[in-house]
C-alpha atoms as a PDB file:
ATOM      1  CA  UNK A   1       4.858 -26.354  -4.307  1.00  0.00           C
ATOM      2  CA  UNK A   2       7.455 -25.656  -7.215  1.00  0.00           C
ATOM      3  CA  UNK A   3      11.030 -24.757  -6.237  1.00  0.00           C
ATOM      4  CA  UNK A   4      12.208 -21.369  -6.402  1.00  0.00           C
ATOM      5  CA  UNK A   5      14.055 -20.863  -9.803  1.00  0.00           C
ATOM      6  CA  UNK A   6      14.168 -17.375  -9.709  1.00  0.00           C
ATOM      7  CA  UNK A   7      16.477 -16.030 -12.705  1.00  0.00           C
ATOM      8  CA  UNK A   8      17.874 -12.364 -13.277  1.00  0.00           C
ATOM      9  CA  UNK A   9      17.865 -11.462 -16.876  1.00  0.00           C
ATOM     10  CA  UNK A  10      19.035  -7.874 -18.086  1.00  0.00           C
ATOM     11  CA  UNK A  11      16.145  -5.315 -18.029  1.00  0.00           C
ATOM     12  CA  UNK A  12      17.320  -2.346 -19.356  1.00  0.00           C
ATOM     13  CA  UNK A  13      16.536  -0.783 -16.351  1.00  0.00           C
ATOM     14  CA  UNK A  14      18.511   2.841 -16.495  1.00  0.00           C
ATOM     15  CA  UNK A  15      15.739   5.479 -15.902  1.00  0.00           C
ATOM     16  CA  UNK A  16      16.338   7.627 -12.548  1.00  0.00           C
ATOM     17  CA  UNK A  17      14.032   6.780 -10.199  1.00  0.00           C
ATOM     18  CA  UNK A  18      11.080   9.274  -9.186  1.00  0.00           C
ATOM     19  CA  UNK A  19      11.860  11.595  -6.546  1.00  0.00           C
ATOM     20  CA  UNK A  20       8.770  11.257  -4.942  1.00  0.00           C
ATOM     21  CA  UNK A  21       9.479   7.943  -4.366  1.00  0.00           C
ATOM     22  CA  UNK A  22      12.976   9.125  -2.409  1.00  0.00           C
ATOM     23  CA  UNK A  23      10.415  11.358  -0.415  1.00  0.00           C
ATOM     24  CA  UNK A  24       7.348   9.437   0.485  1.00  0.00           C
ATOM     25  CA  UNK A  25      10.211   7.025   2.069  1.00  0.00           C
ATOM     26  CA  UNK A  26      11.161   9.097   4.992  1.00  0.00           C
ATOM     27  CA  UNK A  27       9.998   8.113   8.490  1.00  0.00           C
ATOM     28  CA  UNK A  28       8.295   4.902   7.321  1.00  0.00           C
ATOM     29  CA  UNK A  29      10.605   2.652   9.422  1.00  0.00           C
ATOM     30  CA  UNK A  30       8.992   3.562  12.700  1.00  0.00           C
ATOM     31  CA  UNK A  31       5.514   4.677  11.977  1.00  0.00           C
ATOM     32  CA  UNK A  32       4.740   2.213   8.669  1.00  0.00           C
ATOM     33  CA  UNK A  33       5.095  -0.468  11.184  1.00  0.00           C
ATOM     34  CA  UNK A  34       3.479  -3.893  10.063  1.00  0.00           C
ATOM     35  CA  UNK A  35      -0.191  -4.972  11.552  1.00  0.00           C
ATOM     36  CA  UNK A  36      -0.323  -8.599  12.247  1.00  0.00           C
ATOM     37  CA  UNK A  37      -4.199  -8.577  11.341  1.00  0.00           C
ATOM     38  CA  UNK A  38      -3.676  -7.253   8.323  1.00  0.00           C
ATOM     39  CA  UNK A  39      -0.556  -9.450   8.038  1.00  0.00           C
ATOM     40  CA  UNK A  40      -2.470 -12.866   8.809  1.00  0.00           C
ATOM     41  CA  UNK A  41      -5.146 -11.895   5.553  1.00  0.00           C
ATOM     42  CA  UNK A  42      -2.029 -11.301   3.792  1.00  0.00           C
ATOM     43  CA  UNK A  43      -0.139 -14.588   5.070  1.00  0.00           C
ATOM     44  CA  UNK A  44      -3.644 -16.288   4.144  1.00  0.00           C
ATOM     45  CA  UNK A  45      -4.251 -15.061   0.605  1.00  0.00           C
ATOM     46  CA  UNK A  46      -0.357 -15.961  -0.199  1.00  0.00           C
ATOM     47  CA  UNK A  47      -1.161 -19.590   0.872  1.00  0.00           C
ATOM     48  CA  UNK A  48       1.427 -22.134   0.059  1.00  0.00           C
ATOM     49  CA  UNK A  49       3.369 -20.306  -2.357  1.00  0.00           C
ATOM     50  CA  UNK A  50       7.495 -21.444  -2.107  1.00  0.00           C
ATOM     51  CA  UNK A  51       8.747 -18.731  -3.855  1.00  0.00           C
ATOM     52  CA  UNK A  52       7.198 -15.081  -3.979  1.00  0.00           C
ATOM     53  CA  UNK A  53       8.919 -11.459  -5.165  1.00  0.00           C
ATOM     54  CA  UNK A  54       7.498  -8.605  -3.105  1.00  0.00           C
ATOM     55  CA  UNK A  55       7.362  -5.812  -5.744  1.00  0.00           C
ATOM     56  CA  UNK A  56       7.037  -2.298  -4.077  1.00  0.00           C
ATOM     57  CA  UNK A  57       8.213  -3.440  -1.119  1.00  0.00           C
ATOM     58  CA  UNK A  58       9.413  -0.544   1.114  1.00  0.00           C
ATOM     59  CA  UNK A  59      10.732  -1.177   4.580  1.00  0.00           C
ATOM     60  CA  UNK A  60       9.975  -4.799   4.297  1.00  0.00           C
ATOM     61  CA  UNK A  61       6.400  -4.783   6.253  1.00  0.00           C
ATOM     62  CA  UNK A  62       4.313  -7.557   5.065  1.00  0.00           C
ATOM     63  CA  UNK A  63       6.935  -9.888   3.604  1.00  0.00           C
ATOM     64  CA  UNK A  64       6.233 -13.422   5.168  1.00  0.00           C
ATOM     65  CA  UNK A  65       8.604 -15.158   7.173  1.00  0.00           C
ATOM     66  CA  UNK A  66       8.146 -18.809   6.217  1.00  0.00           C
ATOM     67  CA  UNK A  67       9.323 -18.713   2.552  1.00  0.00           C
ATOM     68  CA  UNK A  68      11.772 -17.092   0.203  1.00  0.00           C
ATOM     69  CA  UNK A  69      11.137 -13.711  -0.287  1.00  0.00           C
ATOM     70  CA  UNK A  70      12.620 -11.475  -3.101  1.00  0.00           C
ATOM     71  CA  UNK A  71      12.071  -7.543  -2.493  1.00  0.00           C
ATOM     72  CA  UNK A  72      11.845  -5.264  -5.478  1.00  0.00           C
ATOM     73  CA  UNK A  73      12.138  -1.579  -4.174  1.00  0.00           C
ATOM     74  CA  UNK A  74      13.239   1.579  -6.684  1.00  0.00           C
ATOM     75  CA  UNK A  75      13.824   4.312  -3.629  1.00  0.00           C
ATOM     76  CA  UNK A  76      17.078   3.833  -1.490  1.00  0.00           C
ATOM     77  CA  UNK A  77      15.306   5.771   1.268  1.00  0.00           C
ATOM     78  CA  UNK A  78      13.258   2.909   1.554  1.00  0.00           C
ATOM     79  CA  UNK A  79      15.731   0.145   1.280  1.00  0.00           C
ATOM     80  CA  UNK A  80      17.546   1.590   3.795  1.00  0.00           C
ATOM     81  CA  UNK A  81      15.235   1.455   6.622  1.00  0.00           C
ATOM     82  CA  UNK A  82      15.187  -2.227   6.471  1.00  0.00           C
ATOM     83  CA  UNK A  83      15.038  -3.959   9.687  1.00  0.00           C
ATOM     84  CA  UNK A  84      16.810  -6.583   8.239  1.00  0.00           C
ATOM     85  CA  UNK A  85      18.568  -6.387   5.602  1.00  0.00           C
ATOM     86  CA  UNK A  86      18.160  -8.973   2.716  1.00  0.00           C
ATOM     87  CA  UNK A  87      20.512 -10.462   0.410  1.00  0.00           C
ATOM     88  CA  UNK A  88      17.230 -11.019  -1.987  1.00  0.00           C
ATOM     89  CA  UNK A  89      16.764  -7.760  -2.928  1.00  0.00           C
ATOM     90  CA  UNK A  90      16.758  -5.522  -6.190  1.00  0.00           C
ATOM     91  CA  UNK A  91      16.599  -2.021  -6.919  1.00  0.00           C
ATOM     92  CA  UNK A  92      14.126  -1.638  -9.781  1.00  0.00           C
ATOM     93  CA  UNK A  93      10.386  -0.920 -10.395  1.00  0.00           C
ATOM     94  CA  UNK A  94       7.283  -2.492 -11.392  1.00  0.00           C
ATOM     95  CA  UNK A  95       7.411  -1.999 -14.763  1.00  0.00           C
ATOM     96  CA  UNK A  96      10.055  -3.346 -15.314  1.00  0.00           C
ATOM     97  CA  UNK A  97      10.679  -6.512 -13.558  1.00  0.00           C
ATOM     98  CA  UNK A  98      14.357  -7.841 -14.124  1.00  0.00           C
ATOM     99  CA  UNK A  99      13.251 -11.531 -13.725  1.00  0.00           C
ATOM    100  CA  UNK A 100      12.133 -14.281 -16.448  1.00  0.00           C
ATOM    101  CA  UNK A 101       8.598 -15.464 -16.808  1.00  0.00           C
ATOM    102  CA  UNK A 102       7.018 -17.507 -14.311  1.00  0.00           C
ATOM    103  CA  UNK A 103       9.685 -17.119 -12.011  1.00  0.00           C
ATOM    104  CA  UNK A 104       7.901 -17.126  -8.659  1.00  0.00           C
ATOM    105  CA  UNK A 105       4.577 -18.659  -7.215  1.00  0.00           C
ATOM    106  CA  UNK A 106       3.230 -15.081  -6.025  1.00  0.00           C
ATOM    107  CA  UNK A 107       3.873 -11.312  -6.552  1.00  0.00           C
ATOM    108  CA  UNK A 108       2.957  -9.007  -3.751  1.00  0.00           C
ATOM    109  CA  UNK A 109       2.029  -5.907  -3.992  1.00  0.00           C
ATOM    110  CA  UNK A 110       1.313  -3.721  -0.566  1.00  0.00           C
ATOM    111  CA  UNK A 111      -0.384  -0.678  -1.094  1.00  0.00           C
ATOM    112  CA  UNK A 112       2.072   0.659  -3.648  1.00  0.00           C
ATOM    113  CA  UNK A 113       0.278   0.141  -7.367  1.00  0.00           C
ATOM    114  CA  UNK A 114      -1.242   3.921  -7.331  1.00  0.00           C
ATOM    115  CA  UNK A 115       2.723   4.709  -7.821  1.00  0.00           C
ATOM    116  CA  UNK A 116       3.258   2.673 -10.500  1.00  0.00           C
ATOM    117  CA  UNK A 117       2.844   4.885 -14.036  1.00  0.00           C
ATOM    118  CA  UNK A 118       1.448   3.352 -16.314  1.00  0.00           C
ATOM    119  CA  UNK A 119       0.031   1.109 -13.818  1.00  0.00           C
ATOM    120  CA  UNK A 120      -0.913  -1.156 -16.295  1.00  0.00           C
ATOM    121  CA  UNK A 121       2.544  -2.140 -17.449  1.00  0.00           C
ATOM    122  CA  UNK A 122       3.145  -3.058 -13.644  1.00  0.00           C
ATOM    123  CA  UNK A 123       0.283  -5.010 -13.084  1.00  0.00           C
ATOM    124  CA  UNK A 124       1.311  -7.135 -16.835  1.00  0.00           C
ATOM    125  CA  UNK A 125       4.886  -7.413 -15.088  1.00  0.00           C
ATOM    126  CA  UNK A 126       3.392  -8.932 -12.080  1.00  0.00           C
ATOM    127  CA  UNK A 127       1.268 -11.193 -13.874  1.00  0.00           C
ATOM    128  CA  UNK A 128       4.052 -12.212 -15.840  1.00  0.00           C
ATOM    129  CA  UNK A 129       6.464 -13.352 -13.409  1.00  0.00           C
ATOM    130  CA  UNK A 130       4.083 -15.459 -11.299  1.00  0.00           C
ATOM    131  CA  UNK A 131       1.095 -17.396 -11.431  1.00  0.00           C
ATOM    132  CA  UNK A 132      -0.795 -16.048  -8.269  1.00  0.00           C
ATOM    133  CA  UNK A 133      -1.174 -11.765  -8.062  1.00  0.00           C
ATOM    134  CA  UNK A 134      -1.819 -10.726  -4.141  1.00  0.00           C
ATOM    135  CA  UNK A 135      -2.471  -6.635  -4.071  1.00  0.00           C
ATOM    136  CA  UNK A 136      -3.261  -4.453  -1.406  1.00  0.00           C
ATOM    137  CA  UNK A 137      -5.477  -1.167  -2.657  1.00  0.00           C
ATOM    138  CA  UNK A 138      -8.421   0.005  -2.039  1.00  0.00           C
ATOM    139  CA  UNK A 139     -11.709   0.525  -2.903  1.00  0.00           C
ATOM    140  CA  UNK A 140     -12.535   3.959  -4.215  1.00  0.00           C
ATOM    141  CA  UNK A 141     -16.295   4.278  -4.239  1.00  0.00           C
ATOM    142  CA  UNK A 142     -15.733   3.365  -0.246  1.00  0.00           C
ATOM    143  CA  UNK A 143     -13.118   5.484   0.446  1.00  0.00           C
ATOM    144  CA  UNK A 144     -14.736   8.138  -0.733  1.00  0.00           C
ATOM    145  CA  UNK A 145     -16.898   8.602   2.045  1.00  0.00           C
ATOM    146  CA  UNK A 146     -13.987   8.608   4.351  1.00  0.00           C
ATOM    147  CA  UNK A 147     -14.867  11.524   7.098  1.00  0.00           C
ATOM    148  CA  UNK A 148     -11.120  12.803   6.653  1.00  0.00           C
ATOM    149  CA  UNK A 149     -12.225  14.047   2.697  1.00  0.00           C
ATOM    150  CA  UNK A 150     -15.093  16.337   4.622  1.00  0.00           C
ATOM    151  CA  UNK A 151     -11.807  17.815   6.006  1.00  0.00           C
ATOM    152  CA  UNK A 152     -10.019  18.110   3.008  1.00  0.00           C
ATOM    153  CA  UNK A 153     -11.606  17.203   0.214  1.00  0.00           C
ATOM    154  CA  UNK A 154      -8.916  18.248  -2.285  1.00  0.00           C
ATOM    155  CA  UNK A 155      -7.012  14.719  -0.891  1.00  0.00           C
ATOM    156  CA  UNK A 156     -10.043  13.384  -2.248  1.00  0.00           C
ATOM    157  CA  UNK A 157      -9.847  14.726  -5.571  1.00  0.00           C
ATOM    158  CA  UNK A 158      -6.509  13.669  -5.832  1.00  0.00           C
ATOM    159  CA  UNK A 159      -6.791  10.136  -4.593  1.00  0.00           C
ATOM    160  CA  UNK A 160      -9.687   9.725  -7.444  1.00  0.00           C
ATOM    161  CA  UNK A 161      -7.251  10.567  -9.869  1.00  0.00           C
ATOM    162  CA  UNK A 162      -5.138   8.409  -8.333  1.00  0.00           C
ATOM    163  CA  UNK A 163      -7.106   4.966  -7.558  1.00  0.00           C
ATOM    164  CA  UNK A 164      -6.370   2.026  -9.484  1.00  0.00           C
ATOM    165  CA  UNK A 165     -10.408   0.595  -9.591  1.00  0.00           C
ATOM    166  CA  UNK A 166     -10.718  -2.967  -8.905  1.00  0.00           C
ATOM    167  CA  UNK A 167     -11.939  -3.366 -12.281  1.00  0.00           C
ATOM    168  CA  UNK A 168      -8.755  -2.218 -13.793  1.00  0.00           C
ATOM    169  CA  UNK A 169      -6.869  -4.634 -11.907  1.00  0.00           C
ATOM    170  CA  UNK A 170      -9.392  -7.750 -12.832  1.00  0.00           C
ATOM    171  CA  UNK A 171      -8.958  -6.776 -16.284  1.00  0.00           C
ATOM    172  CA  UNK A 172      -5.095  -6.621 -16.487  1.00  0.00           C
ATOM    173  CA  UNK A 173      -4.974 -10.814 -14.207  1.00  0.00           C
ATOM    174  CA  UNK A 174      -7.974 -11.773 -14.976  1.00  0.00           C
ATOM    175  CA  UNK A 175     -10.310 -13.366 -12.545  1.00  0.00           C
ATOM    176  CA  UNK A 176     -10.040 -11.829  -9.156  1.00  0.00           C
ATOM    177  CA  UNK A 177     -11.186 -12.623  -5.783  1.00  0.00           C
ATOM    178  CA  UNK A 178     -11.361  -9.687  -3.555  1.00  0.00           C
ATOM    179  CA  UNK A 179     -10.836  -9.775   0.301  1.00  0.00           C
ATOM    180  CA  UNK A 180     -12.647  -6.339   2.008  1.00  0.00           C
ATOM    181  CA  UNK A 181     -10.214  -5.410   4.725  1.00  0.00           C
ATOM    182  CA  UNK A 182     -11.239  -3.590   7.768  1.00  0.00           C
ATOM    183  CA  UNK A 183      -8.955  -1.450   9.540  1.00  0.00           C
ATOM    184  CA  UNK A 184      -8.297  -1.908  13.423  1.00  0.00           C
ATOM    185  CA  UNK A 185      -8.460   0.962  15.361  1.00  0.00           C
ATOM    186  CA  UNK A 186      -5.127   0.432  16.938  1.00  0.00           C
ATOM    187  CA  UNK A 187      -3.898  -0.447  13.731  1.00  0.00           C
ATOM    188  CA  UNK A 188      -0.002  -0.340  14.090  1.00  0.00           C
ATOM    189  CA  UNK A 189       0.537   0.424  10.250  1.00  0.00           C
ATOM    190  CA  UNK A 190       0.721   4.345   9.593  1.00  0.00           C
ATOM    191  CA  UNK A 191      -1.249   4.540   6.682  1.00  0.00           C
ATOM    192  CA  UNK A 192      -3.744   7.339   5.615  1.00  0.00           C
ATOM    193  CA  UNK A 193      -7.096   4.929   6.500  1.00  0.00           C
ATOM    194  CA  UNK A 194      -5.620   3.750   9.827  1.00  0.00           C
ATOM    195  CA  UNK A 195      -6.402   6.967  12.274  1.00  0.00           C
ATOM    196  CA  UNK A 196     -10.151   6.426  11.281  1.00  0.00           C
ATOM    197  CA  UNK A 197     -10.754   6.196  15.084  1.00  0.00           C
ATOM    198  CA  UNK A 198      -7.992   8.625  16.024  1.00  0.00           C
ATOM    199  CA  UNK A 199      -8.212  12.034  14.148  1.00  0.00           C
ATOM    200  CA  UNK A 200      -6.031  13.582  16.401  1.00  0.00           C
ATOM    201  CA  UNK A 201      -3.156  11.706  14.158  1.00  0.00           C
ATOM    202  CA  UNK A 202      -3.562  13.584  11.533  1.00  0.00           C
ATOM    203  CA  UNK A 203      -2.666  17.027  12.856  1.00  0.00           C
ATOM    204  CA  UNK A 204       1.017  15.245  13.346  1.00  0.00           C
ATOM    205  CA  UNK A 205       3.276  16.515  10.626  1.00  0.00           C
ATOM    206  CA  UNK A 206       5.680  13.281  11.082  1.00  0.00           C
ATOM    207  CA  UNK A 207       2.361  10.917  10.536  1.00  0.00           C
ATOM    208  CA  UNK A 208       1.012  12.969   7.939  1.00  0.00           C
ATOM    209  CA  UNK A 209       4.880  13.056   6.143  1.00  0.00           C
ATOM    210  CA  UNK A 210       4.445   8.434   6.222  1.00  0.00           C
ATOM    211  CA  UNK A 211       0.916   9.018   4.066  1.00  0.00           C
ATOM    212  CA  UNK A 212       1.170   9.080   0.167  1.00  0.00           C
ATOM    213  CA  UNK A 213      -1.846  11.130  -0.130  1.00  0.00           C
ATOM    214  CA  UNK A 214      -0.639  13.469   2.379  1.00  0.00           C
ATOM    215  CA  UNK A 215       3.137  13.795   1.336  1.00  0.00           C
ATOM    216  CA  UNK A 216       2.052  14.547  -2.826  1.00  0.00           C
ATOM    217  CA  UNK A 217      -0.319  17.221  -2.091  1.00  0.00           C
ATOM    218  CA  UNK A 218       0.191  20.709  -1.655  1.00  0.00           C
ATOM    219  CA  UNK A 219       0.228  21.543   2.091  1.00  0.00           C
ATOM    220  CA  UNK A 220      -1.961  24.693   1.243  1.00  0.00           C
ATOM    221  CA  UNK A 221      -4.240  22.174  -0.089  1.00  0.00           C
ATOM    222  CA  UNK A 222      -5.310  20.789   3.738  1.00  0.00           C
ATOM    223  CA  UNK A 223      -3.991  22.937   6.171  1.00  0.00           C
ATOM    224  CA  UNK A 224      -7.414  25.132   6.379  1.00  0.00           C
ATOM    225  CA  UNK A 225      -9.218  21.833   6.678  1.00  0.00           C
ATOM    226  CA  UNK A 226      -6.419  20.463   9.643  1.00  0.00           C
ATOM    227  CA  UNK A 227      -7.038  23.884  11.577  1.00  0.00           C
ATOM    228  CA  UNK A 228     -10.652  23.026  11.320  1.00  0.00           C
ATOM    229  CA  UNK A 229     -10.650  19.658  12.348  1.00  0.00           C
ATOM    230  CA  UNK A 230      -8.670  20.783  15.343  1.00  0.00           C
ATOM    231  CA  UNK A 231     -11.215  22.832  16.041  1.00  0.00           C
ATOM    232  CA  UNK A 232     -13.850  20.465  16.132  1.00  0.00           C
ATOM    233  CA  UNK A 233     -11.546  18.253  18.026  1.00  0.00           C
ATOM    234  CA  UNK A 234     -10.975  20.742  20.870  1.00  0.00           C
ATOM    235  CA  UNK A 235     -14.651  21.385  20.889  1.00  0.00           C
ATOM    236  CA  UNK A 236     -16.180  18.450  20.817  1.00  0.00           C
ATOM    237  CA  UNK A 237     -17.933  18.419  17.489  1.00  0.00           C
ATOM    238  CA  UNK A 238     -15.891  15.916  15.681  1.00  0.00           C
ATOM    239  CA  UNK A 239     -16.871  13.314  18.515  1.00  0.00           C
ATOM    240  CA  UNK A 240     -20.836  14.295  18.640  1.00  0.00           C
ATOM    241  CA  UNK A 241     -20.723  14.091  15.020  1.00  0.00           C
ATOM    242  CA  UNK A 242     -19.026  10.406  14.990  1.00  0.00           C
ATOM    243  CA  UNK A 243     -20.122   9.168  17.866  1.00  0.00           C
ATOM    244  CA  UNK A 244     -21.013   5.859  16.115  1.00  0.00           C
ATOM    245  CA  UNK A 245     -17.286   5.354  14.906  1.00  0.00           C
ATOM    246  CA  UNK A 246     -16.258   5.406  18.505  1.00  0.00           C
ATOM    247  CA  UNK A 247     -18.062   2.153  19.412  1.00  0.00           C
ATOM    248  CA  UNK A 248     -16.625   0.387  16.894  1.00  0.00           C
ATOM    249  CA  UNK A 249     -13.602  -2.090  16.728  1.00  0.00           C
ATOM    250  CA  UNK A 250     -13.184  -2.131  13.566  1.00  0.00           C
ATOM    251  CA  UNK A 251     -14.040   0.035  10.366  1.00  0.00           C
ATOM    252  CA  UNK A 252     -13.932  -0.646   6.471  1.00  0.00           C
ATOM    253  CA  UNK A 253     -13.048   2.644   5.338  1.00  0.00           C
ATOM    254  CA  UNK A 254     -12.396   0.542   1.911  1.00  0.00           C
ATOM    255  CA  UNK A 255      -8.997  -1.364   1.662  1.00  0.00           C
ATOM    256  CA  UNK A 256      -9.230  -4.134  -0.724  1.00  0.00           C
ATOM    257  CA  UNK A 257      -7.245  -7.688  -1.219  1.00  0.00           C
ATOM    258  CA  UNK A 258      -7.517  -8.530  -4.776  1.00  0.00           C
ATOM    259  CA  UNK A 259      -6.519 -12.318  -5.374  1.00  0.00           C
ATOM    260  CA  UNK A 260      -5.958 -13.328  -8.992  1.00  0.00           C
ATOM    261  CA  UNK A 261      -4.420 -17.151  -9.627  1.00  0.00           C
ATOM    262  CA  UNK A 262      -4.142 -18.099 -12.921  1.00  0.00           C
ATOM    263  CA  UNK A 263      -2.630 -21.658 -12.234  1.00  0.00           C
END
């Protein structure tokens, strides 16, 4: 393992940052809690890596404990719901990365590179500043056929304008590995996947408020498809219909680790 030799340079950065990004934030310190499954993949695809910047990094969730962590974050909303505040953080974005080249082992990237714009730019960055790339998305094609979209399928219009496909991502680093990851059904992170197993979550206007998806579309968009999944809820349709999904544990409803290591 290299030494950390992190080093600030001047980047310019001076553009406000996105309101939606001020927005999405609220409410994510106590339902965007972090999953220690999902955490150990995470943990595991990081590896050894002594130094690693943790770009799009929120409340914190994810960032591992044994090494020297750097946050990059643009939305104070976020920053301030830090459990614990670090010294090792900077308020910029993704596409512009105020560090030098090669400065870490790993970039991190949690479920935050459909915000990026262009997302290209921010995947270069990343690939720039370290040698390994570890990104949390998902998978399109399989998230498709997520039984929420049935619901409201205009979330599932938008998310396909949205997704970043894997593809993209392999072409920007390079050689990928990617790392399905099913979802718990107690998951403890709030995301919009994570309630596969417990629709009932979704008619909550504070867990709905912690989802991207959710929080950027109109609400006259869903809420005809919410009144009808309560519906089906009260009656007892949405369970005859998935019946399978509640004997499972787990579910892949498509979240993707993408692994790219150019050393």
């Amino acid at each position: 393992m290299r030494k950390h030799s992190a080093v600030f340079r001047e980047s310019g950065y001076s553009e406000a940052v996105p309101q939606i990004y001020e927005t999405l934030g609220v409410g994510y310190s106590t339902g965007r809690r972090q999953d220690p499954r999902i955490a150990d993949v995470i943990l595991r695809a990081v590896g050894d890596s002594a130094s690693i910047v943790n770009v799009g990094a929120g409340s914190g969730s994810y960032e591992p404990s044994h090494t020297r962590v750097v946050s990059v974050e643009p939305s104070l909303t976020m920053i301030r719901q830090r459990r614990t505040p670090s010294p090792l953080l900077v308020q910029a974005r993704a596409e512009r990365l105020p560090f030098d080249d090669d400065a870490f082992d790993c970039a991190l990237a949690v479920l935050t590179i459909h915000h990026w714009s262009p997302v290209g730019e921010g995947l270069r960055e990343l690939r720039r500043v370290a040698r390994k790339t570890v990104i949390l998305s998902w998978d399109q094609e399989v998230w498709d056929r997520f039984w929420l979209f049935d619901y409201c399928p205009d979330l599932r219009a938008q998310d396909r304008q949205r997704a970043v496909a894997i593809s993209t991502i392999a072409d920007v680093l390079g050689f990928c590995h990617v790392i399905p990851m099913p979802i718990p059904n107690d998951c403890l992170d709030g995301f919009q996947g994570a309630f596969w197993k417990r629709p009932a979550a979704y008619l909550d206007s504070e867990v709905r408020g912690r989802m991207s998806g959710f929080a950027q579309a109109p609400r006259h968009s869903y809420e005809d498809g919410l009144a009808r999944l309560a519906k089906d809820l009260s009656d007892g349709t949405w369970q005859r219909e998935h019946a399978a999904l509640m004997e499972r544990d787990v579910m892949d409803v498509g979240y993707r680790l993408v692994v790219a290591d150019r050393s």
